[in-house]
PDB file of N, CA and C in Angstrom:
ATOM      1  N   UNK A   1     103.332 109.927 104.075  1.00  0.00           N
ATOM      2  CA  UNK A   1     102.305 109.907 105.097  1.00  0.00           C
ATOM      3  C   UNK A   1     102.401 108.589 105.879  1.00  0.00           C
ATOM      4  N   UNK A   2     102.393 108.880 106.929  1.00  0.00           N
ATOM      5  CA  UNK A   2     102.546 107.265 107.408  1.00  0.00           C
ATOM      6  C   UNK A   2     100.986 106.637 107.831  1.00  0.00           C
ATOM      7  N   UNK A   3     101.461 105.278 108.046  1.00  0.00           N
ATOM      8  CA  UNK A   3      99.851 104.452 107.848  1.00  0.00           C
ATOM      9  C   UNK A   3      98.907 104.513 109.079  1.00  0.00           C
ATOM     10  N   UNK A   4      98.062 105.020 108.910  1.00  0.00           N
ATOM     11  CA  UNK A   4      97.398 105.147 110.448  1.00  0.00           C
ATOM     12  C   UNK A   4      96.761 103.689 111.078  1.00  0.00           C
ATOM     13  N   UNK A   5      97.777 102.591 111.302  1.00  0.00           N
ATOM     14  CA  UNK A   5      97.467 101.283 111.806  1.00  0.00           C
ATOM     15  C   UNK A   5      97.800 100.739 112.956  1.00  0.00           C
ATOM     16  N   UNK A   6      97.463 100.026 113.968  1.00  0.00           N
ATOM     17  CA  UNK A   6      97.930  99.789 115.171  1.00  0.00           C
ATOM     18  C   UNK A   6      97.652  98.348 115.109  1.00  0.00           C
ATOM     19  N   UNK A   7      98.594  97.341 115.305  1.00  0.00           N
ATOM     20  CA  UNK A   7      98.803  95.996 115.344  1.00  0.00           C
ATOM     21  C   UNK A   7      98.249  95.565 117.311  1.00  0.00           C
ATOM     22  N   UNK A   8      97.628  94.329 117.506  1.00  0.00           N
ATOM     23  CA  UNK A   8      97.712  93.870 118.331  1.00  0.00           C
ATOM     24  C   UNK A   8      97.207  92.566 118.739  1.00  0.00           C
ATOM     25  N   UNK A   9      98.435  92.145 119.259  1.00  0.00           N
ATOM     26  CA  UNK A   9      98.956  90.572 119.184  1.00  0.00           C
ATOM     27  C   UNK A   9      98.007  89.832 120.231  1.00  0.00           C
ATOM     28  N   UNK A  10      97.409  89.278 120.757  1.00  0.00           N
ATOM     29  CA  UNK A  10      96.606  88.297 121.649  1.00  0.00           C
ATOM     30  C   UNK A  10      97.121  86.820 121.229  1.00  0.00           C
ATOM     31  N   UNK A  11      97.566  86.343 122.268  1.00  0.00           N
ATOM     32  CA  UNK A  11      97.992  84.879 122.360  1.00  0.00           C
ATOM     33  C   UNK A  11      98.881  84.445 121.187  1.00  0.00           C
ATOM     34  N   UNK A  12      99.645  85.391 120.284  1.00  0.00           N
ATOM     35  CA  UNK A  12     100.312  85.039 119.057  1.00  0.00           C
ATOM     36  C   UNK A  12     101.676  85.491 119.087  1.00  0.00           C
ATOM     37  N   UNK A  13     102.675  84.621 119.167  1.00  0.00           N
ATOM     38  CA  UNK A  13     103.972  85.758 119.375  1.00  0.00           C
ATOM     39  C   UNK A  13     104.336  86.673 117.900  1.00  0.00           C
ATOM     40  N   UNK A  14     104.266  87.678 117.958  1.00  0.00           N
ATOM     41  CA  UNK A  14     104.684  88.952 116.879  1.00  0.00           C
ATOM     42  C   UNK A  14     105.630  88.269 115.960  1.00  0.00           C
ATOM     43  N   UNK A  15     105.423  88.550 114.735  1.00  0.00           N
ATOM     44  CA  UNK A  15     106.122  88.059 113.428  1.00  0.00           C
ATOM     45  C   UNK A  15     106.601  88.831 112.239  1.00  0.00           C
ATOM     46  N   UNK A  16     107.668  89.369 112.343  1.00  0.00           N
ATOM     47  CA  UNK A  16     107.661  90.317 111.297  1.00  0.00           C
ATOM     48  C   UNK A  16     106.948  90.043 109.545  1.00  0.00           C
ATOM     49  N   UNK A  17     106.987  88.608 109.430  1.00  0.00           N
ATOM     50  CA  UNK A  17     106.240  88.501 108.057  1.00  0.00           C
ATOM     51  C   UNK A  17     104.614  88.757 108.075  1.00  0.00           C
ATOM     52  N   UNK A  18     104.068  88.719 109.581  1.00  0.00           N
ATOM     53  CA  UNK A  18     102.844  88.505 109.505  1.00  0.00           C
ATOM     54  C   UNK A  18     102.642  90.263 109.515  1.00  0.00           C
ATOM     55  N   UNK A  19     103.319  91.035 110.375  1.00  0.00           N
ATOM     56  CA  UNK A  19     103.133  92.433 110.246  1.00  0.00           C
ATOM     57  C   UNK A  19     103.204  93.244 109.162  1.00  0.00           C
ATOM     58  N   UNK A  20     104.021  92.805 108.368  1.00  0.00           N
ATOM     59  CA  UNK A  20     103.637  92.861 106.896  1.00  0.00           C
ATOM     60  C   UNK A  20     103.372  92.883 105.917  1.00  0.00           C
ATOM     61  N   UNK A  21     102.765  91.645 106.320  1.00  0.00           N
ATOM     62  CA  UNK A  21     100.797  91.552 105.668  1.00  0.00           C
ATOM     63  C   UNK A  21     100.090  92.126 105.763  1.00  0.00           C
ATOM     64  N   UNK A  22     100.195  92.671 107.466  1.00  0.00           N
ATOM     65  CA  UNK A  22      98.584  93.219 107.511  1.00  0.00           C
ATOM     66  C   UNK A  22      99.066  94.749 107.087  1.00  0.00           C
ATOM     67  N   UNK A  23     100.418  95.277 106.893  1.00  0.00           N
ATOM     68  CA  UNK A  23     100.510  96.611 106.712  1.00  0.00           C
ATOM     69  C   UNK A  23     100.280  96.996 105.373  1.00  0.00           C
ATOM     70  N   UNK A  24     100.474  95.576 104.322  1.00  0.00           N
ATOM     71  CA  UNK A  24     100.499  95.824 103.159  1.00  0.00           C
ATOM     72  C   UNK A  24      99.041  95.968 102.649  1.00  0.00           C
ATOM     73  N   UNK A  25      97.948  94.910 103.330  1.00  0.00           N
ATOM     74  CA  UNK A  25      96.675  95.009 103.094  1.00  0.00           C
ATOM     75  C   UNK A  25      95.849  96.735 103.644  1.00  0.00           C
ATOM     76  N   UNK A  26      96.430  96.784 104.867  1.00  0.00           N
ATOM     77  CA  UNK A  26      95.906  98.110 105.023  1.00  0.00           C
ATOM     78  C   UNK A  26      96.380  99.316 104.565  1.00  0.00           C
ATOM     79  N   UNK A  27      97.741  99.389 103.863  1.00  0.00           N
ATOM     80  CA  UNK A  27      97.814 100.217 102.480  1.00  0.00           C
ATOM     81  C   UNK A  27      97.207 100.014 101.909  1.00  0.00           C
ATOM     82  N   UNK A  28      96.533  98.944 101.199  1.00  0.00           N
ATOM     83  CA  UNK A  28      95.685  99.115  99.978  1.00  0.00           C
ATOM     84  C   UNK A  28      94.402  99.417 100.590  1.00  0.00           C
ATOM     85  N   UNK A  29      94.057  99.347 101.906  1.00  0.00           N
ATOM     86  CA  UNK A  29      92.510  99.777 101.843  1.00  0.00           C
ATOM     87  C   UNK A  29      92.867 101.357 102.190  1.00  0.00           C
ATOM     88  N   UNK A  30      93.766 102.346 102.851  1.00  0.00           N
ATOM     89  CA  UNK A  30      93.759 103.149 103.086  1.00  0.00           C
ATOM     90  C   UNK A  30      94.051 103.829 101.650  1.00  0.00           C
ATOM     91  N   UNK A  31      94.764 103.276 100.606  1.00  0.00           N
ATOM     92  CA  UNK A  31      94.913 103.684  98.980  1.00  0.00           C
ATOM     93  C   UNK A  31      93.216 104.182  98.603  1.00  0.00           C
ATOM     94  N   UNK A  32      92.853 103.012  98.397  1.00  0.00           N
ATOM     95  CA  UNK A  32      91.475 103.006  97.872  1.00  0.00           C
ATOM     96  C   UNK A  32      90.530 103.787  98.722  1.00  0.00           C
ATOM     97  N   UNK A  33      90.630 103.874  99.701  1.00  0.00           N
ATOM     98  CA  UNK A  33      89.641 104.757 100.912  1.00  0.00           C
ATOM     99  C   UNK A  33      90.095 105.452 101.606  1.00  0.00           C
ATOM    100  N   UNK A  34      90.643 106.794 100.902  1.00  0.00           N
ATOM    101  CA  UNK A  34      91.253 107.774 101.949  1.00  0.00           C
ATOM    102  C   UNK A  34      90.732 108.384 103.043  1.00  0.00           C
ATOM    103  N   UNK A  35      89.941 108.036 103.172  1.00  0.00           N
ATOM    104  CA  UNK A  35      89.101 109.109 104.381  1.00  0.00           C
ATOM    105  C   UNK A  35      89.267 108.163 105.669  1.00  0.00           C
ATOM    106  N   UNK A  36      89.693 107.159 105.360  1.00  0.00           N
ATOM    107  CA  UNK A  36      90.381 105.815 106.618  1.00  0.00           C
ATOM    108  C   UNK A  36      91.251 107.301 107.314  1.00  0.00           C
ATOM    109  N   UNK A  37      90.664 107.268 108.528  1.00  0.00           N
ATOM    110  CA  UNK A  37      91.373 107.863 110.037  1.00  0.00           C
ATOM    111  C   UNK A  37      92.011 107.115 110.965  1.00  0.00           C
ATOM    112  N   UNK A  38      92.185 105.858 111.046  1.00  0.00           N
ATOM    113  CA  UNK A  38      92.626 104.919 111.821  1.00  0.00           C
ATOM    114  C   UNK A  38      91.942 103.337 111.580  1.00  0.00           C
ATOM    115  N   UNK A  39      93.002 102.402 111.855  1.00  0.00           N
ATOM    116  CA  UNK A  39      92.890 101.112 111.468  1.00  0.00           C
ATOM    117  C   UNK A  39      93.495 100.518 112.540  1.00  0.00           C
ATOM    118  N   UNK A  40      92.626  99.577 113.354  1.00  0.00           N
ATOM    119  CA  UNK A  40      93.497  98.897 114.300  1.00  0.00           C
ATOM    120  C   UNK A  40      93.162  97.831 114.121  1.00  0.00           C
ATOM    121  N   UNK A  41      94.106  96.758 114.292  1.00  0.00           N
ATOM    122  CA  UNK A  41      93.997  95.259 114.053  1.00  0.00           C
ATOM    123  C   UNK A  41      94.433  94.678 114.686  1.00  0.00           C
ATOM    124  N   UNK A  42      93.575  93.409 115.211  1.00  0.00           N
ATOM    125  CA  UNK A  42      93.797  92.506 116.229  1.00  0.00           C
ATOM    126  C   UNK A  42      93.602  91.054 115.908  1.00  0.00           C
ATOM    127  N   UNK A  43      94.927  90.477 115.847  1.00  0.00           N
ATOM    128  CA  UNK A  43      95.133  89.482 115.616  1.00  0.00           C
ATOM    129  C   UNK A  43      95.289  88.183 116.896  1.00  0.00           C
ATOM    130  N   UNK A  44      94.890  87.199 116.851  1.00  0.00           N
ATOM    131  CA  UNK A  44      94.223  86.413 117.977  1.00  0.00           C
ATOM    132  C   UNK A  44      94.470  84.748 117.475  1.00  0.00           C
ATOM    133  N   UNK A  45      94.895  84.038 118.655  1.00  0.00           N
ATOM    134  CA  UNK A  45      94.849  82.652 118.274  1.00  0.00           C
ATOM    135  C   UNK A  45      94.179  82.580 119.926  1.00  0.00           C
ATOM    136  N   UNK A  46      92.319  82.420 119.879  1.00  0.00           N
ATOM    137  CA  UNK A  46      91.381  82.471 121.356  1.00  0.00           C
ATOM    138  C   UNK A  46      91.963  80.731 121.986  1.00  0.00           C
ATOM    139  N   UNK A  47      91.648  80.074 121.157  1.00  0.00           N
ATOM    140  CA  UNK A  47      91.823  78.709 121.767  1.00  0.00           C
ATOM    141  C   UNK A  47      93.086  77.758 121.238  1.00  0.00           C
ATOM    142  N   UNK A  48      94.098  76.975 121.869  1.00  0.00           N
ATOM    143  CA  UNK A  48      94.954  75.931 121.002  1.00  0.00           C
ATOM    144  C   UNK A  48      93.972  74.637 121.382  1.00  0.00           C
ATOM    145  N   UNK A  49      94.219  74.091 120.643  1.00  0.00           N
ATOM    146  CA  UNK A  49      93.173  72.718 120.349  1.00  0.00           C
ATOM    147  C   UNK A  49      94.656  71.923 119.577  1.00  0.00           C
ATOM    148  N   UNK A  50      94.195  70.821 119.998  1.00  0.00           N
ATOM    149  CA  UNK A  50      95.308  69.771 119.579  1.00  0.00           C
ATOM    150  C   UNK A  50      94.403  69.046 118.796  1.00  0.00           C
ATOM    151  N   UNK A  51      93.346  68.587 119.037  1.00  0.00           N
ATOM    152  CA  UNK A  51      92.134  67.794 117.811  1.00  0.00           C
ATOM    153  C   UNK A  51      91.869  68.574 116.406  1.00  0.00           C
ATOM    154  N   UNK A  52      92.099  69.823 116.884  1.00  0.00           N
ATOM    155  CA  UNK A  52      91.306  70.418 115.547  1.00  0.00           C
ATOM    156  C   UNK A  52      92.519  71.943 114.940  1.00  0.00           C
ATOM    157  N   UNK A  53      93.223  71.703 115.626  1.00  0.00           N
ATOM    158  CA  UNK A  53      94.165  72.533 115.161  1.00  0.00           C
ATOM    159  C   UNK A  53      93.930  74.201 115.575  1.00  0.00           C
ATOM    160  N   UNK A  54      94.981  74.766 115.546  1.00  0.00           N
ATOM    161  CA  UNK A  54      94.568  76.508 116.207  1.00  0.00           C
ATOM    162  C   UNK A  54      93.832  76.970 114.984  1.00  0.00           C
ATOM    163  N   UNK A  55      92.697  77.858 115.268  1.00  0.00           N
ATOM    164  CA  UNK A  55      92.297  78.903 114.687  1.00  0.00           C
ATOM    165  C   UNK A  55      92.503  80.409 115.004  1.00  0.00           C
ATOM    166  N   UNK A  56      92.649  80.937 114.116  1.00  0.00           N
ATOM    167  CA  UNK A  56      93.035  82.205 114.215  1.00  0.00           C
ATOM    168  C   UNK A  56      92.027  83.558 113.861  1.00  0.00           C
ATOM    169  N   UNK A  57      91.812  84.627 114.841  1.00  0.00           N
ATOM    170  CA  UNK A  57      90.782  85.512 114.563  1.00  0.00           C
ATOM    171  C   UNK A  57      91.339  86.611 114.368  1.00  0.00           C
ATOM    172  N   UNK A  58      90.711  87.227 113.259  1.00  0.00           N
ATOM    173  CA  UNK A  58      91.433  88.980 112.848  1.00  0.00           C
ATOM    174  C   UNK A  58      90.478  89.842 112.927  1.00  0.00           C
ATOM    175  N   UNK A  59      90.805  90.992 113.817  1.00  0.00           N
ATOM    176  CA  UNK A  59      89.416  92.094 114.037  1.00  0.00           C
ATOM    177  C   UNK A  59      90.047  93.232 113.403  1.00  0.00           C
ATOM    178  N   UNK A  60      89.117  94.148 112.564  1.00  0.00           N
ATOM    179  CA  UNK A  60      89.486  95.234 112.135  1.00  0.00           C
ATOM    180  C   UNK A  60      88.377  96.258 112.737  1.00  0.00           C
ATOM    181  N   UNK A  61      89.102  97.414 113.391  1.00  0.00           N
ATOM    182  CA  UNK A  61      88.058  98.519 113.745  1.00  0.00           C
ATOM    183  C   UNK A  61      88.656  99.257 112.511  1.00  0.00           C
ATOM    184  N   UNK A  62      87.797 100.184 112.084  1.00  0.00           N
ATOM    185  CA  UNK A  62      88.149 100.679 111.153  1.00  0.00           C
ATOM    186  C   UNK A  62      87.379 102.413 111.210  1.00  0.00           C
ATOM    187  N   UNK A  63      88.319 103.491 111.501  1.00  0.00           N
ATOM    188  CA  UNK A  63      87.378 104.487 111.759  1.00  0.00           C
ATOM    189  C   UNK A  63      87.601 105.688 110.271  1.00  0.00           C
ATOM    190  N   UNK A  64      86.314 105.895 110.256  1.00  0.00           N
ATOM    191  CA  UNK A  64      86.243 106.807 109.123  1.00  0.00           C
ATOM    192  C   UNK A  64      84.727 107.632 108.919  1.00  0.00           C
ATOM    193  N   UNK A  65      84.519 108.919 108.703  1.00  0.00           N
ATOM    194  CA  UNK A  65      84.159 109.951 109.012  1.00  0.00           C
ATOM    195  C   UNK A  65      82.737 109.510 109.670  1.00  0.00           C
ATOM    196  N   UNK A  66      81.930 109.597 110.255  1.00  0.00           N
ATOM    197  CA  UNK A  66      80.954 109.472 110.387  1.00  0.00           C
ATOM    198  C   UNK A  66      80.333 107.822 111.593  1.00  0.00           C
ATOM    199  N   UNK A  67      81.334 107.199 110.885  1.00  0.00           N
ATOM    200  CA  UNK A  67      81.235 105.911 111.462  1.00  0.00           C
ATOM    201  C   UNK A  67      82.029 105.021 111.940  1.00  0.00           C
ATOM    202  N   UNK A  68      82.058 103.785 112.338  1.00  0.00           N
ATOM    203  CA  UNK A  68      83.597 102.949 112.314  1.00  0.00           C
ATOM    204  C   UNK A  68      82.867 102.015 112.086  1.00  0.00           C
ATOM    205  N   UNK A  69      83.386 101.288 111.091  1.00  0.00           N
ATOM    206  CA  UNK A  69      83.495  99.803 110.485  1.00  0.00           C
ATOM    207  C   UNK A  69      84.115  98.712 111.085  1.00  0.00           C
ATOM    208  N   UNK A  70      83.198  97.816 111.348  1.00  0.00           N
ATOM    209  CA  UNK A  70      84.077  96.674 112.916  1.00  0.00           C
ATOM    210  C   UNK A  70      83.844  95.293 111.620  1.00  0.00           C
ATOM    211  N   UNK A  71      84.707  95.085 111.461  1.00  0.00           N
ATOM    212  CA  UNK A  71      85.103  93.595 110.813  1.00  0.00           C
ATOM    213  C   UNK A  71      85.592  92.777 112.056  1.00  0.00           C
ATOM    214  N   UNK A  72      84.851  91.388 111.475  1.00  0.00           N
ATOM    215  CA  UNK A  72      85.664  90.267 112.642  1.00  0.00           C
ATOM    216  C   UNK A  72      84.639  89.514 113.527  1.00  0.00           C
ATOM    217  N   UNK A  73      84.429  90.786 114.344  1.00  0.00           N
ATOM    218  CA  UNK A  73      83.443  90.176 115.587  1.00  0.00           C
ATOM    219  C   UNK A  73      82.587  89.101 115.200  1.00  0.00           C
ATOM    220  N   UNK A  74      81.560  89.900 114.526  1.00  0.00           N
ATOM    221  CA  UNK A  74      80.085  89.507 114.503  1.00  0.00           C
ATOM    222  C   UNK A  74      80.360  88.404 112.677  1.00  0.00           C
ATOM    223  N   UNK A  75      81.377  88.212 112.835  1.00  0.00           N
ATOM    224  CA  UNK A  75      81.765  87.389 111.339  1.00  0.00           C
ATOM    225  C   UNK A  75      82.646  85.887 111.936  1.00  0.00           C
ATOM    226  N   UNK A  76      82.419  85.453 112.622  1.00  0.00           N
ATOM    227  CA  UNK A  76      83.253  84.320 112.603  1.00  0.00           C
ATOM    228  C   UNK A  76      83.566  83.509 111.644  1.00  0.00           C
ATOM    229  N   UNK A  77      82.839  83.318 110.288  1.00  0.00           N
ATOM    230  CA  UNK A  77      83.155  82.054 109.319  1.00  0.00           C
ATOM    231  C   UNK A  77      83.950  82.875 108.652  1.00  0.00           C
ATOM    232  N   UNK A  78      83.715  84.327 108.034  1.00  0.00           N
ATOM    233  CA  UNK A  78      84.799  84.879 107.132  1.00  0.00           C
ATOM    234  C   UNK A  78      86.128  85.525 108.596  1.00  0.00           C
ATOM    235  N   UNK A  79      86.568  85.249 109.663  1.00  0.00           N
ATOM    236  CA  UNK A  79      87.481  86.065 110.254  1.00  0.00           C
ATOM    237  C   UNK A  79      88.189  84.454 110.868  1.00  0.00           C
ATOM    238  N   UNK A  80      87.761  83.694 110.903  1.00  0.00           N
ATOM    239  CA  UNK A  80      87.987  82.640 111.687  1.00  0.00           C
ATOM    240  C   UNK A  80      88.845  80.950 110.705  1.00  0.00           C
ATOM    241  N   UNK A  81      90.272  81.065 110.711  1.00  0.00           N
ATOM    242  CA  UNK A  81      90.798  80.393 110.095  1.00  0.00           C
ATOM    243  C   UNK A  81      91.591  79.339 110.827  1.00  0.00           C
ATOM    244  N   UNK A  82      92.252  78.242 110.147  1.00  0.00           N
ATOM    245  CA  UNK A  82      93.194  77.651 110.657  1.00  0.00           C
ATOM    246  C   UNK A  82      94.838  78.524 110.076  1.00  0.00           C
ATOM    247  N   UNK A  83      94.658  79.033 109.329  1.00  0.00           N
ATOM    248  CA  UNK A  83      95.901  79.505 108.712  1.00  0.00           C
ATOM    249  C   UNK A  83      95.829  81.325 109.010  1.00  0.00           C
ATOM    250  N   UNK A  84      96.578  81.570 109.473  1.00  0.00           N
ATOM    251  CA  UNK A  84      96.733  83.038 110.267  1.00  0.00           C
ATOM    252  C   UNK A  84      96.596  83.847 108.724  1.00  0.00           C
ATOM    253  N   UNK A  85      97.630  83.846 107.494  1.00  0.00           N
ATOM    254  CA  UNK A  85      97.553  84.519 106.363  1.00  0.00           C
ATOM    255  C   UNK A  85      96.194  84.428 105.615  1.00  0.00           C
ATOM    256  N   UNK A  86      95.291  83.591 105.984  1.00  0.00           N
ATOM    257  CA  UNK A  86      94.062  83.431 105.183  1.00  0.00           C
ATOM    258  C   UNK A  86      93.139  83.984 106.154  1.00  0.00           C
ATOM    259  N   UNK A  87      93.368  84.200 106.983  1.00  0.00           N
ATOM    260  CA  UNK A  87      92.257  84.885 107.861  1.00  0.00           C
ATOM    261  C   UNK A  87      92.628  86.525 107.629  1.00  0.00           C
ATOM    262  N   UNK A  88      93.704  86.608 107.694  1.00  0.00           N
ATOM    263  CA  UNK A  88      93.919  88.197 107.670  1.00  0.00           C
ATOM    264  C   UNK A  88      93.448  88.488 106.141  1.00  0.00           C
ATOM    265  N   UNK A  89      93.931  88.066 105.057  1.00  0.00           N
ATOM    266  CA  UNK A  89      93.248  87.732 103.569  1.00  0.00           C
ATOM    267  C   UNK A  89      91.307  87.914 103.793  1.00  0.00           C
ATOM    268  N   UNK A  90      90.865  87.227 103.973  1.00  0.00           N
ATOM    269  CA  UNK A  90      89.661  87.397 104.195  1.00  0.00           C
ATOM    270  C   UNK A  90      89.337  88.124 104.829  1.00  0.00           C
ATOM    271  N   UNK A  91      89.629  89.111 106.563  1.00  0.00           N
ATOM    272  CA  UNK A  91      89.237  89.933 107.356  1.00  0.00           C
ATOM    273  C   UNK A  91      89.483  91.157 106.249  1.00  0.00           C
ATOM    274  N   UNK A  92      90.556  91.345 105.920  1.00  0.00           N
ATOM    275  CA  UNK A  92      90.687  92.640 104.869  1.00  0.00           C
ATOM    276  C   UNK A  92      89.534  92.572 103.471  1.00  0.00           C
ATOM    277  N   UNK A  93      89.567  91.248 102.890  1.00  0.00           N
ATOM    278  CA  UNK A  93      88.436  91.425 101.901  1.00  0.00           C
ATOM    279  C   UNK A  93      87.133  92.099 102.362  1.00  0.00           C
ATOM    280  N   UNK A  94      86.565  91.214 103.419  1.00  0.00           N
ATOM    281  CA  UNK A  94      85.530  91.764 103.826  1.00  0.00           C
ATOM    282  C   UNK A  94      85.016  92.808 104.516  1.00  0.00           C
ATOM    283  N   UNK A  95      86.402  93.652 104.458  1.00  0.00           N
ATOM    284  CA  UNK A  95      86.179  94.906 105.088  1.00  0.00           C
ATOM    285  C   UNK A  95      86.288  95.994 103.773  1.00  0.00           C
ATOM    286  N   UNK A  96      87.040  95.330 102.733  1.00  0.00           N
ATOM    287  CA  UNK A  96      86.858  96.112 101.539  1.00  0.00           C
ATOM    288  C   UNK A  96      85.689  96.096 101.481  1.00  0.00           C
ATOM    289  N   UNK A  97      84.928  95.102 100.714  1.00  0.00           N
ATOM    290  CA  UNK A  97      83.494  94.982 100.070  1.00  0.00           C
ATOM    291  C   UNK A  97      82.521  95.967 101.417  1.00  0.00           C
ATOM    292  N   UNK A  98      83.123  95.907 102.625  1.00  0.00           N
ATOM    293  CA  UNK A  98      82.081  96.891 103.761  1.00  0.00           C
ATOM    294  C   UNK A  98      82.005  98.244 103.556  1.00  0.00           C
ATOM    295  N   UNK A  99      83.482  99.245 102.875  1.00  0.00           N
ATOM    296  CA  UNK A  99      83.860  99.713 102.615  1.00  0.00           C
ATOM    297  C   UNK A  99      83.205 100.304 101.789  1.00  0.00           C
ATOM    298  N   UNK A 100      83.442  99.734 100.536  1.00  0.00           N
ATOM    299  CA  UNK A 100      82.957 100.038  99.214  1.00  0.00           C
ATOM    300  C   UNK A 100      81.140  99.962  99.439  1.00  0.00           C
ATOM    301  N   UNK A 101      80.155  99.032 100.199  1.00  0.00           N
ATOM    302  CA  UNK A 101      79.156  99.103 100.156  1.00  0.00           C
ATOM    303  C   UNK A 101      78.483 100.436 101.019  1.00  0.00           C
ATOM    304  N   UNK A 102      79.331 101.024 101.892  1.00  0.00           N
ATOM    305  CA  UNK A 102      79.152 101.683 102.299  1.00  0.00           C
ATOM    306  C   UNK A 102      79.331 103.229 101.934  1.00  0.00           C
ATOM    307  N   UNK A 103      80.554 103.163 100.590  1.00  0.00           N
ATOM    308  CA  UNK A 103      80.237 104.020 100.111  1.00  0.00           C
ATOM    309  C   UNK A 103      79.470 104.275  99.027  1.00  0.00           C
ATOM    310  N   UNK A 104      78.983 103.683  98.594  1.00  0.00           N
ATOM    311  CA  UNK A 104      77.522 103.220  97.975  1.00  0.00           C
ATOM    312  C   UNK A 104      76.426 103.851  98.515  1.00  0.00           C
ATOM    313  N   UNK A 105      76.049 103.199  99.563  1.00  0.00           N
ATOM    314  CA  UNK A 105      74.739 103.666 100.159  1.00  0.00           C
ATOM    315  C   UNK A 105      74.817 105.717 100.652  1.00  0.00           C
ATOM    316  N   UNK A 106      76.186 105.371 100.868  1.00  0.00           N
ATOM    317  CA  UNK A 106      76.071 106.964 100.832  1.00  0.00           C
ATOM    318  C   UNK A 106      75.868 107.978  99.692  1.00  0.00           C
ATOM    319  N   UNK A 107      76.302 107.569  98.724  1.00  0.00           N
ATOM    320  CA  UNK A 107      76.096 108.153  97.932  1.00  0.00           C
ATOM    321  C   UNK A 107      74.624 107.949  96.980  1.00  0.00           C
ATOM    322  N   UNK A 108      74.225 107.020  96.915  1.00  0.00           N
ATOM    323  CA  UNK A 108      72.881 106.930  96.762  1.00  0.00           C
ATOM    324  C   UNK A 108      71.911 107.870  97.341  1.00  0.00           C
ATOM    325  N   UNK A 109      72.366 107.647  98.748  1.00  0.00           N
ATOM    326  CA  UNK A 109      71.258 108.803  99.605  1.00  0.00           C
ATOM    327  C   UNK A 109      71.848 110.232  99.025  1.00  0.00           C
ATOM    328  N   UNK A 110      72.890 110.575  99.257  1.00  0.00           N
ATOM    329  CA  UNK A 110      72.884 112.197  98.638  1.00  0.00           C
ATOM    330  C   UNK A 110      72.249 112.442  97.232  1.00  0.00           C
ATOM    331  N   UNK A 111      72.425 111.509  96.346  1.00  0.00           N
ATOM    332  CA  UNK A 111      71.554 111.593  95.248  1.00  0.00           C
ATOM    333  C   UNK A 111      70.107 111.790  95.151  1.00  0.00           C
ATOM    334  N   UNK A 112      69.525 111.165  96.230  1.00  0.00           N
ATOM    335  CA  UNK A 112      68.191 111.323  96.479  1.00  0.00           C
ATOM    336  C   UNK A 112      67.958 112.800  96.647  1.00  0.00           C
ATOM    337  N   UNK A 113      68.756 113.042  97.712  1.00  0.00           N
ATOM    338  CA  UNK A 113      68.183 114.522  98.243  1.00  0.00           C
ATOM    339  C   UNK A 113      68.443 115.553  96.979  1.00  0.00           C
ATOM    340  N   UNK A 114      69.467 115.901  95.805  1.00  0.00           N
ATOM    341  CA  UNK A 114      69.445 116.786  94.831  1.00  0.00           C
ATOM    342  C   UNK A 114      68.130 117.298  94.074  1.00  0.00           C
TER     343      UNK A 114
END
């Protein structure tokens, strides 16, 4: 099956080691959460700064039945790194734990209604 992921580069020139990070992380969330319909990721260096060094931002839309899961945006301290591999590391964690809490609450509520 191939991975339903779409890479996209903003201000970063394309890296084959870095693309296979994020393909390897979004195998494991599409492993663990099959009902993942599409994963697009956007990888970003917004500002170069010479005082404070580049930071790097990773957005995950994440679509799956009912809803889509947006990692990144509205998260700057967990999406927002100096090191490109630790930001993508963290954008994927915290889209697991979104993931998983979300399938939680769903299932809670169907329990209610039985």
């Amino acid at each position: 099956m191939e991975l339903p992921l779409q890479i996209t580069w903003r201000h970063i020139d394309p890296s084959a080691a870095v693309e296979e990070r994020v393909k390897e992380r979004a195998q494991k969330l599409v492993q663990h959460f099959p009902e993942i319909s599409h994963i697009h990721c956007v990888l970003e260096e917004p500002h170069r700064s010479h005082h404070k060094g580049n930071h790097y931002v990773v957005r995950l839309d994440i679509r799956v039945p009912g809803t889509d899961v947006v990692v990144g945006r509205e998260d700057p301290d967990e999406s927002r790194q100096t090191d490109l591999y630790a930001a993508i590391t963290d954008t994927f964690d915290l889209a697991e734990r979104r993931l998983r809490d979300r399938n939680g609450r769903k299932q809670k509520h169907s329990s209610k209604r039985g």
